[in-house]
C-alpha atoms as a PDB file:
ATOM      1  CA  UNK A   1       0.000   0.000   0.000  1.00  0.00           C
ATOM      2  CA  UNK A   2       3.063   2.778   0.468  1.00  0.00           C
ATOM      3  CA  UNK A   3       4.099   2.015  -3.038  1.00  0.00           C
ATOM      4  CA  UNK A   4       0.242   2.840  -4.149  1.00  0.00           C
ATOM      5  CA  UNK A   5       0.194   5.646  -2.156  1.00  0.00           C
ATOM      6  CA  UNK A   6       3.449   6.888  -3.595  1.00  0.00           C
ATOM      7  CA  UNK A   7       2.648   6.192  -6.508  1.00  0.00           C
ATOM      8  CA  UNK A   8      -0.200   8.270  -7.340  1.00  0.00           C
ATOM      9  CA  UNK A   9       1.680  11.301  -5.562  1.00  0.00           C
ATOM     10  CA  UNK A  10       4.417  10.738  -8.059  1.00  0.00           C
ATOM     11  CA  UNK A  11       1.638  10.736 -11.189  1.00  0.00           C
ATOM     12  CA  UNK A  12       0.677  14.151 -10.057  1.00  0.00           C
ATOM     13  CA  UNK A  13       4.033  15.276  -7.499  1.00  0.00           C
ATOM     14  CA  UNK A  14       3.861  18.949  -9.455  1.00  0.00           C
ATOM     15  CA  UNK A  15       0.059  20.038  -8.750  1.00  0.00           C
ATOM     16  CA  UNK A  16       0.363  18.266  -5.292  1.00  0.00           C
ATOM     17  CA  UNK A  17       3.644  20.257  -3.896  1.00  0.00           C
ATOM     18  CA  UNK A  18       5.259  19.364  -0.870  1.00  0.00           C
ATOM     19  CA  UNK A  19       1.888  19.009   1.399  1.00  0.00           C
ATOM     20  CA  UNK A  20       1.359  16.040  -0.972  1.00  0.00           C
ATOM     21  CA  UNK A  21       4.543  14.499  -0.473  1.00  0.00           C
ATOM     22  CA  UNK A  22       4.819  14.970   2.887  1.00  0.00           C
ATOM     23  CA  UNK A  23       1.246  13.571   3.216  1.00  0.00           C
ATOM     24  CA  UNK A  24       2.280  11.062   1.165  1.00  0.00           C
ATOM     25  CA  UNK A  25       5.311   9.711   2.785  1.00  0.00           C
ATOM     26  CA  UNK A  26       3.598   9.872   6.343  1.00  0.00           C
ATOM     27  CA  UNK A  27       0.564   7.878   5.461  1.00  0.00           C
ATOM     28  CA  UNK A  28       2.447   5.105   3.410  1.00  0.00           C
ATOM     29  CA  UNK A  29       5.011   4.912   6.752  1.00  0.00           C
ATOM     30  CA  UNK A  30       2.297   4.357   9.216  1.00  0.00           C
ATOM     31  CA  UNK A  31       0.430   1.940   7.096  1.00  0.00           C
ATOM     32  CA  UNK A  32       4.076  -0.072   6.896  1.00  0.00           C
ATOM     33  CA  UNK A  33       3.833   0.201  10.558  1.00  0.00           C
ATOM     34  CA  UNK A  34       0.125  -1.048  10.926  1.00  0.00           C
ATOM     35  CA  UNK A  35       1.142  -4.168   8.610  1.00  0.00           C
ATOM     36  CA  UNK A  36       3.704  -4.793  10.902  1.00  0.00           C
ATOM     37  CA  UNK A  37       0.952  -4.773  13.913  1.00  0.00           C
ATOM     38  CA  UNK A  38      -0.488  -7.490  12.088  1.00  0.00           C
ATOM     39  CA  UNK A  39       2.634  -9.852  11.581  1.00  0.00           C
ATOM     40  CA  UNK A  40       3.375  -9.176  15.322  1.00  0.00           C
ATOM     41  CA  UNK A  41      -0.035 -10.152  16.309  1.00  0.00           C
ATOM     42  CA  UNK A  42      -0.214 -13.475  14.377  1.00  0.00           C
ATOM     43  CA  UNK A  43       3.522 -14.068  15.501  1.00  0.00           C
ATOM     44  CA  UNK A  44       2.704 -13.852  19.317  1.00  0.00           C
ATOM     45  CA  UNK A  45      -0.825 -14.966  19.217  1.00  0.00           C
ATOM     46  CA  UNK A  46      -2.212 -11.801  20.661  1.00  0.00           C
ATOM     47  CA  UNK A  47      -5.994 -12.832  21.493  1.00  0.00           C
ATOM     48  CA  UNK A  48      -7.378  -9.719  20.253  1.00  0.00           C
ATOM     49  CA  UNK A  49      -6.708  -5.744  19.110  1.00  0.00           C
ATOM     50  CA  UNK A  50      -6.342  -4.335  22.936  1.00  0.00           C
ATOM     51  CA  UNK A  51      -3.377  -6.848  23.320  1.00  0.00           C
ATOM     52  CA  UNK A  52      -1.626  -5.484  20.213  1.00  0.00           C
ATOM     53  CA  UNK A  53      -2.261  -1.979  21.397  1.00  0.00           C
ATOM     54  CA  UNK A  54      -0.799  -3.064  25.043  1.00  0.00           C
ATOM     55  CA  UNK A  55       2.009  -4.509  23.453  1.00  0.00           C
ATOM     56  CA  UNK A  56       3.366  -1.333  21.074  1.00  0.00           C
ATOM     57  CA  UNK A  57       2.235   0.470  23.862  1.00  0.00           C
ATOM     58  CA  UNK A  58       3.007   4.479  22.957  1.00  0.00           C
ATOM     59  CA  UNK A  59       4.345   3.650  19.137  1.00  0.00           C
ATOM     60  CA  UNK A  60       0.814   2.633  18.471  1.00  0.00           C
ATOM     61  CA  UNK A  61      -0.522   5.720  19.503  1.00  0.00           C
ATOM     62  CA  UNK A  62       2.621   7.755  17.772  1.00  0.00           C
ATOM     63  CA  UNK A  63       1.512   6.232  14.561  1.00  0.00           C
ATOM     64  CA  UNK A  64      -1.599   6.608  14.592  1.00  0.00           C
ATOM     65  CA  UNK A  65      -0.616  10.351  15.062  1.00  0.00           C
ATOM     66  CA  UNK A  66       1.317  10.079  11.720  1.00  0.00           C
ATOM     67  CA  UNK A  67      -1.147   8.336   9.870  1.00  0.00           C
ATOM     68  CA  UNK A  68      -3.674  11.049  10.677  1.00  0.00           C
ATOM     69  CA  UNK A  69      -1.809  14.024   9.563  1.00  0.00           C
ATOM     70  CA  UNK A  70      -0.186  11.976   6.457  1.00  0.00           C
ATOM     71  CA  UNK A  71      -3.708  11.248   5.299  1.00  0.00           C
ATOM     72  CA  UNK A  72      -5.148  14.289   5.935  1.00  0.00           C
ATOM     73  CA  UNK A  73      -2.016  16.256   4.745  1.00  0.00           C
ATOM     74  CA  UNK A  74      -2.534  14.140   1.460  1.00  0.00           C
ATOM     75  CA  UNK A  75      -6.032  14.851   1.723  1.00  0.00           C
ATOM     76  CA  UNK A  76      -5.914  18.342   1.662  1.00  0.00           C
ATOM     77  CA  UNK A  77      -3.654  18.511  -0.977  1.00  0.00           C
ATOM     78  CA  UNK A  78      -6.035  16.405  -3.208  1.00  0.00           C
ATOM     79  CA  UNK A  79      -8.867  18.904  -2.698  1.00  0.00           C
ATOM     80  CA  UNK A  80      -6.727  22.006  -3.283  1.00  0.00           C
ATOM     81  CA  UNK A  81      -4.729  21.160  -6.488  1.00  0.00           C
ATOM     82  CA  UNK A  82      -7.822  19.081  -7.929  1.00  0.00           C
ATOM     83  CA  UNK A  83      -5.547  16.372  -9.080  1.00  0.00           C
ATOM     84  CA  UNK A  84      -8.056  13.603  -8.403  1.00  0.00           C
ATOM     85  CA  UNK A  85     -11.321  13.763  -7.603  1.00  0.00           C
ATOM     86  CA  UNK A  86     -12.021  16.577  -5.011  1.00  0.00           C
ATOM     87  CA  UNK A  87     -14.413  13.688  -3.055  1.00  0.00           C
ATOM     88  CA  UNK A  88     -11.209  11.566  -2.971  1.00  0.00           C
ATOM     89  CA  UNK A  89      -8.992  13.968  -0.794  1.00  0.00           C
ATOM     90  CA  UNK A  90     -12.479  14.521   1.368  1.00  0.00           C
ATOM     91  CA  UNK A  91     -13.058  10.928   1.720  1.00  0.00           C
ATOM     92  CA  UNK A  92      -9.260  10.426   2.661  1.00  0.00           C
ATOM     93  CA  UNK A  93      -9.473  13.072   5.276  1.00  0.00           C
ATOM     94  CA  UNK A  94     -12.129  12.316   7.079  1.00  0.00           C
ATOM     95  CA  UNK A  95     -11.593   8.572   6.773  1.00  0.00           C
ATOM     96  CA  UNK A  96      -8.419   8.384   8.504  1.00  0.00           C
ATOM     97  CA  UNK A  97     -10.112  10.823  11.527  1.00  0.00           C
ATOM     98  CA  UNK A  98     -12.483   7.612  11.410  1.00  0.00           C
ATOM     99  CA  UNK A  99     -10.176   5.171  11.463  1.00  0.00           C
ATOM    100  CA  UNK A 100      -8.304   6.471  14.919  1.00  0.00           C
ATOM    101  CA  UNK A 101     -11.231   7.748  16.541  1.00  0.00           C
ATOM    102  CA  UNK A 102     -12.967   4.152  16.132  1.00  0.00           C
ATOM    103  CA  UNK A 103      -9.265   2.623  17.371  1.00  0.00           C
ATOM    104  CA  UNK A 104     -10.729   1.283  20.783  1.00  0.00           C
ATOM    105  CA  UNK A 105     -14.196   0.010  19.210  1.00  0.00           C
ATOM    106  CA  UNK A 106     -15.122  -3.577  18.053  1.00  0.00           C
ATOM    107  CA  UNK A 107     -13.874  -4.810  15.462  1.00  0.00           C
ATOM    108  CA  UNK A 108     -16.824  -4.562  12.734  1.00  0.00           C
ATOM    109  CA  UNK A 109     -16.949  -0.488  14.131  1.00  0.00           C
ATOM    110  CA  UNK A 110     -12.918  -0.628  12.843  1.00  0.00           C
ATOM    111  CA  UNK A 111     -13.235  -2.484   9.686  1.00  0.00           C
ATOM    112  CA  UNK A 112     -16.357  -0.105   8.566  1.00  0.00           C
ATOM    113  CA  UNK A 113     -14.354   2.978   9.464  1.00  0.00           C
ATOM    114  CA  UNK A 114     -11.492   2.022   7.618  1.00  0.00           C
ATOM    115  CA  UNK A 115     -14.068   1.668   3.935  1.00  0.00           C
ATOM    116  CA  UNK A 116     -13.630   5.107   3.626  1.00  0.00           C
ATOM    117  CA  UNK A 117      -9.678   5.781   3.107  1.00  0.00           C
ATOM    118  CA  UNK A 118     -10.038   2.442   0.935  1.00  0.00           C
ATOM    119  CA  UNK A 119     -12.753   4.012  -1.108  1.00  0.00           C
ATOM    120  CA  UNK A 120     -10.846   7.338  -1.692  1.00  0.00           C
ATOM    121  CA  UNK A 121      -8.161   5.778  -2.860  1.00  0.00           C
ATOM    122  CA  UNK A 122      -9.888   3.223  -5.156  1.00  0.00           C
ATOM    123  CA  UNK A 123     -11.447   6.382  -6.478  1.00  0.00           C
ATOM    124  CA  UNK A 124      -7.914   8.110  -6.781  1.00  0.00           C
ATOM    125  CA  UNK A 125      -6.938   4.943  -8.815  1.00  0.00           C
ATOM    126  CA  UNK A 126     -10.005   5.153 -10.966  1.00  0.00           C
ATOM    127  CA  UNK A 127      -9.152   8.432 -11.691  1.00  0.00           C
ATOM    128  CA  UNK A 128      -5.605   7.942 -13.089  1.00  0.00           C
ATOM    129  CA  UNK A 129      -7.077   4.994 -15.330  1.00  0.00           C
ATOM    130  CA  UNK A 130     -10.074   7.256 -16.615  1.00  0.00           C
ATOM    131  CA  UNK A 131      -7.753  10.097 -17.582  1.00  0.00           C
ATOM    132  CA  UNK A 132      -5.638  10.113 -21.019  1.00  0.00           C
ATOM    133  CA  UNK A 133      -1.779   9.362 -20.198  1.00  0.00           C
ATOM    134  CA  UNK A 134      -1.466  13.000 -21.391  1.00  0.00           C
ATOM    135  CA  UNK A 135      -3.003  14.509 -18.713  1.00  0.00           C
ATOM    136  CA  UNK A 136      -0.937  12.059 -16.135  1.00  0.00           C
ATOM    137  CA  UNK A 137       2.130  13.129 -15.724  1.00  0.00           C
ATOM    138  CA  UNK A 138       2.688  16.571 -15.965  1.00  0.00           C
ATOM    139  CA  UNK A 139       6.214  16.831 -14.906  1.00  0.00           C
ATOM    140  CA  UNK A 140       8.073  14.539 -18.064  1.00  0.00           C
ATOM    141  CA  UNK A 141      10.380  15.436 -19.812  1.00  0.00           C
ATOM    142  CA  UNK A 142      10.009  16.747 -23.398  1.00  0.00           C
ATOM    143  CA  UNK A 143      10.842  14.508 -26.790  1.00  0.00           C
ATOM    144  CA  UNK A 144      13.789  15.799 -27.922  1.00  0.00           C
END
């Protein structure tokens, strides 16, 4: 998911600017981290999400600080360059607010909140299929 992530800043890295990369960067690092949650849970046989939380202890909370600003950094940037979808950088936003605040709910409350990042960026990917390779990358080089 970082490379995805990365990748569709790169497809549009001159009408996102550096709130996009940042954003960028962040989020894809703190969903690397969150994978990792999962190996570590299957690994020691945690019983259930409040023992993976008690055993990161403070980095799960750091990360989840990350992963809301990356995604809401990215976010922003979406809806003010209009490189995808406005709805996409909304959806982004707002989803990753979701996902921490519903961090010490079941898990059905967790998996729903986390639809919406999913959905914005299916939609971003949508978006870069939809569109003519023209209008893709903006920052190539010219034929020479």
């Amino acid at each position: 998911m970082p490379f995805v992530v990365l990748a569709l800043y790169g497809l549009h890295r001159a009408r996102l600017g550096v709130l996009g990369l940042v954003g960028a960067g962040a989020y894809g690092y703190a969903f690397l981290f969150f994978s990792g949650t999962v190996l570590y849970a299957l690994a020691a046989g945690a019983p259930d999400w409040a023992a993976v939380v008690e055993g990161f202890g403070p980095w799960m909370t750091a990360h989840g600080v990350v992963m809301v600003a990356g995604g809401t950094a990215l976010g922003a940037a979406v809806v003010r360059s209009a490189a995808f979808p406005r709805w996409t950088g909304v959806c982004l936003a707002v989803g990753v607010v979701l996902v921490a605040a519903a961090s010490g709910l079941p898990t059905a409350a967790r998996a729903t909140a986390a639809v919406l990042p999913a959905v914005a960026l299916a939609g971003m990917g949508v978006a870069v299929l939809a569109r003519p390779t023209h209008d893709v990358v903006t920052s190539a080089p010219a034929d020479r």
